[in-house]
C-alpha atoms as a PDB file:
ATOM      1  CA  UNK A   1     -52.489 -50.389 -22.015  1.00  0.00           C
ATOM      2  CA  UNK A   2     -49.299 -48.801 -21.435  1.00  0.00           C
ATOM      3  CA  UNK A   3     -47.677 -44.887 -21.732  1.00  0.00           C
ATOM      4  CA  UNK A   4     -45.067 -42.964 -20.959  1.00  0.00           C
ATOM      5  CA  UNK A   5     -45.363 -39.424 -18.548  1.00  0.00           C
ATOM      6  CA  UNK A   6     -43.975 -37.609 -16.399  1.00  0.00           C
ATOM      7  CA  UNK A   7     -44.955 -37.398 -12.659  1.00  0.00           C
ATOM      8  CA  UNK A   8     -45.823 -33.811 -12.724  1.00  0.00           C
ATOM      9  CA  UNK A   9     -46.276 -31.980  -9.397  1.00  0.00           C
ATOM     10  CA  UNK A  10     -49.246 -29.045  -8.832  1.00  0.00           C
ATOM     11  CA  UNK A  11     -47.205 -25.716  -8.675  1.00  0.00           C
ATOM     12  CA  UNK A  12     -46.916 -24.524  -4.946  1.00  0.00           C
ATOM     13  CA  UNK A  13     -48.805 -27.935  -3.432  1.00  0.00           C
ATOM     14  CA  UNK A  14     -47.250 -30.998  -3.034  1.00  0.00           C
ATOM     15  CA  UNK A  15     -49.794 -33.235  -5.013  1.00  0.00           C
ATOM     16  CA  UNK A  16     -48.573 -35.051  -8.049  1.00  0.00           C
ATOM     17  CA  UNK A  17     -50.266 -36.591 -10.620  1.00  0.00           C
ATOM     18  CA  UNK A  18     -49.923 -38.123 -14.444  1.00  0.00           C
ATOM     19  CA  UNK A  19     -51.639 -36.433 -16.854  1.00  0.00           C
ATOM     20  CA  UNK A  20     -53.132 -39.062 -19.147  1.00  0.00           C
ATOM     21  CA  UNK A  21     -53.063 -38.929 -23.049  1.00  0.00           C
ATOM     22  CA  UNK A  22     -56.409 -38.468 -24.638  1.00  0.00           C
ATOM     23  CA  UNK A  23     -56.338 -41.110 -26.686  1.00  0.00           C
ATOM     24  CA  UNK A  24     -54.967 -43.318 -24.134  1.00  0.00           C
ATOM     25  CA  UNK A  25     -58.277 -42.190 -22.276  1.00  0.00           C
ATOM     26  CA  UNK A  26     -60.665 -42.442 -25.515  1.00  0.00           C
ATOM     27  CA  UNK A  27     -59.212 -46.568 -26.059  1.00  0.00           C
ATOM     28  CA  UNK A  28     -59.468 -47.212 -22.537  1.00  0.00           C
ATOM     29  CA  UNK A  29     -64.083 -47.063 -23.026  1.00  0.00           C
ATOM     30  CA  UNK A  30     -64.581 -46.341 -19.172  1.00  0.00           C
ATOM     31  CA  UNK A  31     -65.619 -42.123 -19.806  1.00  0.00           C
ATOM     32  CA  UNK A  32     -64.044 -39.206 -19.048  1.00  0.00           C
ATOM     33  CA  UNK A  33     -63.554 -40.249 -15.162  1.00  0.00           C
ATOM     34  CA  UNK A  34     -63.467 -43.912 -15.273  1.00  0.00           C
ATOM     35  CA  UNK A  35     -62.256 -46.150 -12.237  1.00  0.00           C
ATOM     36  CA  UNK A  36     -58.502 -47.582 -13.046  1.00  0.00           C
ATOM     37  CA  UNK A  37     -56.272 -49.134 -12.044  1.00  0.00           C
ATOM     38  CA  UNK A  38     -52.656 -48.069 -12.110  1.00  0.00           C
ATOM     39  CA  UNK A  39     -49.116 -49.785 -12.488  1.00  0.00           C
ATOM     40  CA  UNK A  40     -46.029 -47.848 -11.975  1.00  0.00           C
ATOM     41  CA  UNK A  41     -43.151 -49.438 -11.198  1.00  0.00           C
ATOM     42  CA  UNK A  42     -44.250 -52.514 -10.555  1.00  0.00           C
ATOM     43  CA  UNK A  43     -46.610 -51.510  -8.026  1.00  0.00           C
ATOM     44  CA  UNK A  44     -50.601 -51.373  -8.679  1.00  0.00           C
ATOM     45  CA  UNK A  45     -53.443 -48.895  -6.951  1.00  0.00           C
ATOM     46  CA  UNK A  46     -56.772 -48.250  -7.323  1.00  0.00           C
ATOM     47  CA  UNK A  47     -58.086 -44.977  -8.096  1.00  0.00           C
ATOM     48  CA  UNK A  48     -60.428 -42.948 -10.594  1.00  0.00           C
ATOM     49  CA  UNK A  49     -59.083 -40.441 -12.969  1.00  0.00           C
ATOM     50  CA  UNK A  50     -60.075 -36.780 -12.234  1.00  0.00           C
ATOM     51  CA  UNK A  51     -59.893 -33.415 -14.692  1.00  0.00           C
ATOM     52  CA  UNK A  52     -57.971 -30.643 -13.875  1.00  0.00           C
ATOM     53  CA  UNK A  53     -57.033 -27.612 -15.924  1.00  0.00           C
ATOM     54  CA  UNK A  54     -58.903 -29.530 -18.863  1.00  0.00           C
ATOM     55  CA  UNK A  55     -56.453 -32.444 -18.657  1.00  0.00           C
ATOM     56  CA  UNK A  56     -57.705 -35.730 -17.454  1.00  0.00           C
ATOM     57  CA  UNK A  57     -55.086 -36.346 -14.421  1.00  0.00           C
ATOM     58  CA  UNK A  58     -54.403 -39.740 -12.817  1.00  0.00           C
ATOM     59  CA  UNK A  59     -53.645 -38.748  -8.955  1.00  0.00           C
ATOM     60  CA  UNK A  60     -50.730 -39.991  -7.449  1.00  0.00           C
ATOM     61  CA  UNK A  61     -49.869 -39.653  -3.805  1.00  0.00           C
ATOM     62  CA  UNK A  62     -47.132 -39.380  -1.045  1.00  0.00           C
ATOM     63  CA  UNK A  63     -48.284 -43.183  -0.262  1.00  0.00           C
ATOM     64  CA  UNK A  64     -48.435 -44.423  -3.745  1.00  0.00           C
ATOM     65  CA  UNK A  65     -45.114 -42.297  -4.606  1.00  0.00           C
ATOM     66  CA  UNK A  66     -43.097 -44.168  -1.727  1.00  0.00           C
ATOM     67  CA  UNK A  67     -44.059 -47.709  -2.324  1.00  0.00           C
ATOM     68  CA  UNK A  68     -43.233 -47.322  -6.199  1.00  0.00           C
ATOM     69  CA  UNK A  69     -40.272 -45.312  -5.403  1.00  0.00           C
ATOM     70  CA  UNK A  70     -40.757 -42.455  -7.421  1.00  0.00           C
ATOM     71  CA  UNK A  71     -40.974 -39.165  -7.005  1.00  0.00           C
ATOM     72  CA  UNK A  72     -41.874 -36.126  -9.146  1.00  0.00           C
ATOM     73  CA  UNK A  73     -39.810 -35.126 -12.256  1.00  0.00           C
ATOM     74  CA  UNK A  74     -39.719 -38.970 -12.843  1.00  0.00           C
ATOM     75  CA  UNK A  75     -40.507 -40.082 -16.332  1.00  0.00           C
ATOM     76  CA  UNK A  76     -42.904 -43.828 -15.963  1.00  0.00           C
ATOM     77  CA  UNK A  77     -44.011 -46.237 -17.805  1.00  0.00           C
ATOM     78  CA  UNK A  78     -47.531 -46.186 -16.574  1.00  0.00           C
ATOM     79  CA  UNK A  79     -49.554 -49.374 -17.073  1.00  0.00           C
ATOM     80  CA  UNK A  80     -53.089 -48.381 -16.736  1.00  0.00           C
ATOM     81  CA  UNK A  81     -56.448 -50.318 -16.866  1.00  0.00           C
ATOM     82  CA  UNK A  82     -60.221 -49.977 -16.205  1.00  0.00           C
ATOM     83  CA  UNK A  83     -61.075 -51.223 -12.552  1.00  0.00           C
ATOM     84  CA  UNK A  84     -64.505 -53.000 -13.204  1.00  0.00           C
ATOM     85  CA  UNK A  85     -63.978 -54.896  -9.614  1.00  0.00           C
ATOM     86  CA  UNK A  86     -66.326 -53.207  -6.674  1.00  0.00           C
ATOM     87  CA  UNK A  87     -65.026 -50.809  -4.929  1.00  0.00           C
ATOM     88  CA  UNK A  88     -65.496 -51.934  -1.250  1.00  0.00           C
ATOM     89  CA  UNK A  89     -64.773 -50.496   2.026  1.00  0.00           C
ATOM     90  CA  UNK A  90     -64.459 -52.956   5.301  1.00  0.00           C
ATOM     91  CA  UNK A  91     -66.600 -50.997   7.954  1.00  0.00           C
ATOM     92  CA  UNK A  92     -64.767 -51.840  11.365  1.00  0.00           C
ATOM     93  CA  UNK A  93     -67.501 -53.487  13.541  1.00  0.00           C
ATOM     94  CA  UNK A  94     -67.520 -50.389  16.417  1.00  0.00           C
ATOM     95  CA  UNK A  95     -68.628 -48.106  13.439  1.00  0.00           C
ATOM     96  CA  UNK A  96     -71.387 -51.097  12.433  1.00  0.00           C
ATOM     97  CA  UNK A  97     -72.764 -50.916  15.807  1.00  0.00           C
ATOM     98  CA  UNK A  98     -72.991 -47.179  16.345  1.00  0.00           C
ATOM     99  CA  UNK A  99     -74.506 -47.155  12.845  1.00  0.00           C
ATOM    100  CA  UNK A 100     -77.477 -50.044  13.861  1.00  0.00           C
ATOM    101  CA  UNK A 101     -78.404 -47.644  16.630  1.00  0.00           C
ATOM    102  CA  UNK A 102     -79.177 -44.900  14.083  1.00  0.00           C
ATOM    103  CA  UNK A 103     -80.757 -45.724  11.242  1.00  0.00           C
ATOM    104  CA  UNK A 104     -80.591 -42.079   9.394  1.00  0.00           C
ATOM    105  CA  UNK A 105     -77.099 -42.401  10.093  1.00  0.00           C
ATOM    106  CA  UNK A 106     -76.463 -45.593   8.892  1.00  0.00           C
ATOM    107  CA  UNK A 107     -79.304 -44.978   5.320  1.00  0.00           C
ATOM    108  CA  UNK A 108     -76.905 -41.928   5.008  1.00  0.00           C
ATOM    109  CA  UNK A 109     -74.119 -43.805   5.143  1.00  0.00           C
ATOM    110  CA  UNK A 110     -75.022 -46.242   2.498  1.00  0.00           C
ATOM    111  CA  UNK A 111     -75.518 -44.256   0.218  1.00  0.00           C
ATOM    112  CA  UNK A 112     -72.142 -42.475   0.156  1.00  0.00           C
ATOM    113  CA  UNK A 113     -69.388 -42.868  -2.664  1.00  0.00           C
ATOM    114  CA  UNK A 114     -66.829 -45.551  -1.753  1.00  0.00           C
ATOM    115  CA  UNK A 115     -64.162 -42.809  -1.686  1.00  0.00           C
ATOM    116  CA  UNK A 116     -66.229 -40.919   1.242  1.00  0.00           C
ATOM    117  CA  UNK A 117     -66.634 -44.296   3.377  1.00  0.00           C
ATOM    118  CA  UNK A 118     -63.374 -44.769   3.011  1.00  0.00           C
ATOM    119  CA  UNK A 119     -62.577 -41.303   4.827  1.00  0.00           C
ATOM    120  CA  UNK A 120     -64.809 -41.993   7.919  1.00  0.00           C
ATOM    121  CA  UNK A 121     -63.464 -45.963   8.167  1.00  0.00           C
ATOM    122  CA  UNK A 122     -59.576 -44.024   7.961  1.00  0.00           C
ATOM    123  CA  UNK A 123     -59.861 -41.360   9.970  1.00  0.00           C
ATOM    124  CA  UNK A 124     -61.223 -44.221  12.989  1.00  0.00           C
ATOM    125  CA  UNK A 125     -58.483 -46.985  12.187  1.00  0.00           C
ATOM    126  CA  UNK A 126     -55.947 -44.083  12.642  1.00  0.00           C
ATOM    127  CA  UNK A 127     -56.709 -43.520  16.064  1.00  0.00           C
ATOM    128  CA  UNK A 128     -54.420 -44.548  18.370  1.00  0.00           C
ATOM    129  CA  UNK A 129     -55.665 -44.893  21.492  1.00  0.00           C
ATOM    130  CA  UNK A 130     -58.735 -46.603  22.382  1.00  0.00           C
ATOM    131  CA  UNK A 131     -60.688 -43.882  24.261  1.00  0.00           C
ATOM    132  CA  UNK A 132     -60.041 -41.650  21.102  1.00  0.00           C
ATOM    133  CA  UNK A 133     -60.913 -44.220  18.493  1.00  0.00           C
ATOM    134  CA  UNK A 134     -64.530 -44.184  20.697  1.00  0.00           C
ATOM    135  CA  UNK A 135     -64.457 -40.224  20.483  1.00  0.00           C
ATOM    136  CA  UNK A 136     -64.112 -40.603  16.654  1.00  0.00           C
ATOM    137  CA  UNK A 137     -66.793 -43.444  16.152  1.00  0.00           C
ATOM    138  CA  UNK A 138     -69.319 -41.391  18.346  1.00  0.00           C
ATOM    139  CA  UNK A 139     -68.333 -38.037  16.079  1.00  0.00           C
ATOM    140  CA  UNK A 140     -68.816 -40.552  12.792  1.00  0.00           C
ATOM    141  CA  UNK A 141     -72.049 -41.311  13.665  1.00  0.00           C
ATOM    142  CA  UNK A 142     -73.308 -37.803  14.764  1.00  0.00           C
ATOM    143  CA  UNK A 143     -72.176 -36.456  11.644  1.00  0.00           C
ATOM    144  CA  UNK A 144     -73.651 -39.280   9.356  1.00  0.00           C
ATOM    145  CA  UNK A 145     -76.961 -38.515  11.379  1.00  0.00           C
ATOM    146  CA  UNK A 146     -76.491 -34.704  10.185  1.00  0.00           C
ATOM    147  CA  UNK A 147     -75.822 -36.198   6.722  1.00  0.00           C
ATOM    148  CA  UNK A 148     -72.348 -34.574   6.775  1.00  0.00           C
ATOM    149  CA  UNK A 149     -70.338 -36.769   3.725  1.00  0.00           C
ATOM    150  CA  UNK A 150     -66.756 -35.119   4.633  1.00  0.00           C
ATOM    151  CA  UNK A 151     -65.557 -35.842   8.109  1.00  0.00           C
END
């Protein structure tokens, strides 16, 4: 299914997102937050539409922005599908192991939305030195222990 928007930006923040028709939401059958996925531009992400100031919102960020090359003000052709497919996150194998040795920690972890795996498994892969990639996997696993699901 396809629409026309604007990329609108949040007044004062830097976010930007597309707010999505209603009855573009009501044909698409996934709910009021259902898991998409979106074209713009020729380029496709993953993502679930959110609500904000009784709108139903499709987020768009900095990332997303760059590699369709468009920025806010633009008016899209959005192409926009429910994303049946799993939503997956690759655990890195140091966060696997300091997970096996804790197994509150790693129950905890389970459990968690794909969205708040995918902050732990980030915010280790961006490390860029070894001994602070360790420093974060240790911290990971202490706070999964605490059943902390933000980082």
């Amino acid at each position: 299914m396809e629409f026309s928007a604007e990329l609108e930006q949040a007044p004062g923040k830097a976010a930007t997102g597309i707010t999505d028709p209603e009855d573009v939401l009501a044909a698409l059958g996934g709910g009021r937050r259902p898991a998409v996925a979106v074209t713009i531009n020729g380029h496709t992400f993953r993502t679930t539409i959110g609500s904000m100031g009784g709108f139903a919102k499709i987020p768009v960020s900095a990332a997303v922005r760059a590699a369709a090359g468009v920025t806010a003000g633009d008016v899209l052709i959005v192409g926009l599908a429910v994303d049946a497919a799993p939503r997956d996150v690759a655990i890195p194998d140091d966060l696997t192991a300091a997970l096996a040795g804790d197994p509150v920690a790693a129950e905890f972890f389970a459990g968690l939305s794909p969205s708040h795996k995918k902050a732990y498994v980030t915010w280790i892969e961006e490390a860029k030195k070894p001994e602070t990639r360790a420093k974060r996997v240790g911290e990971a696993a202490a706070r999964l222990a605490a059943k902390q699901a933000q980082r």
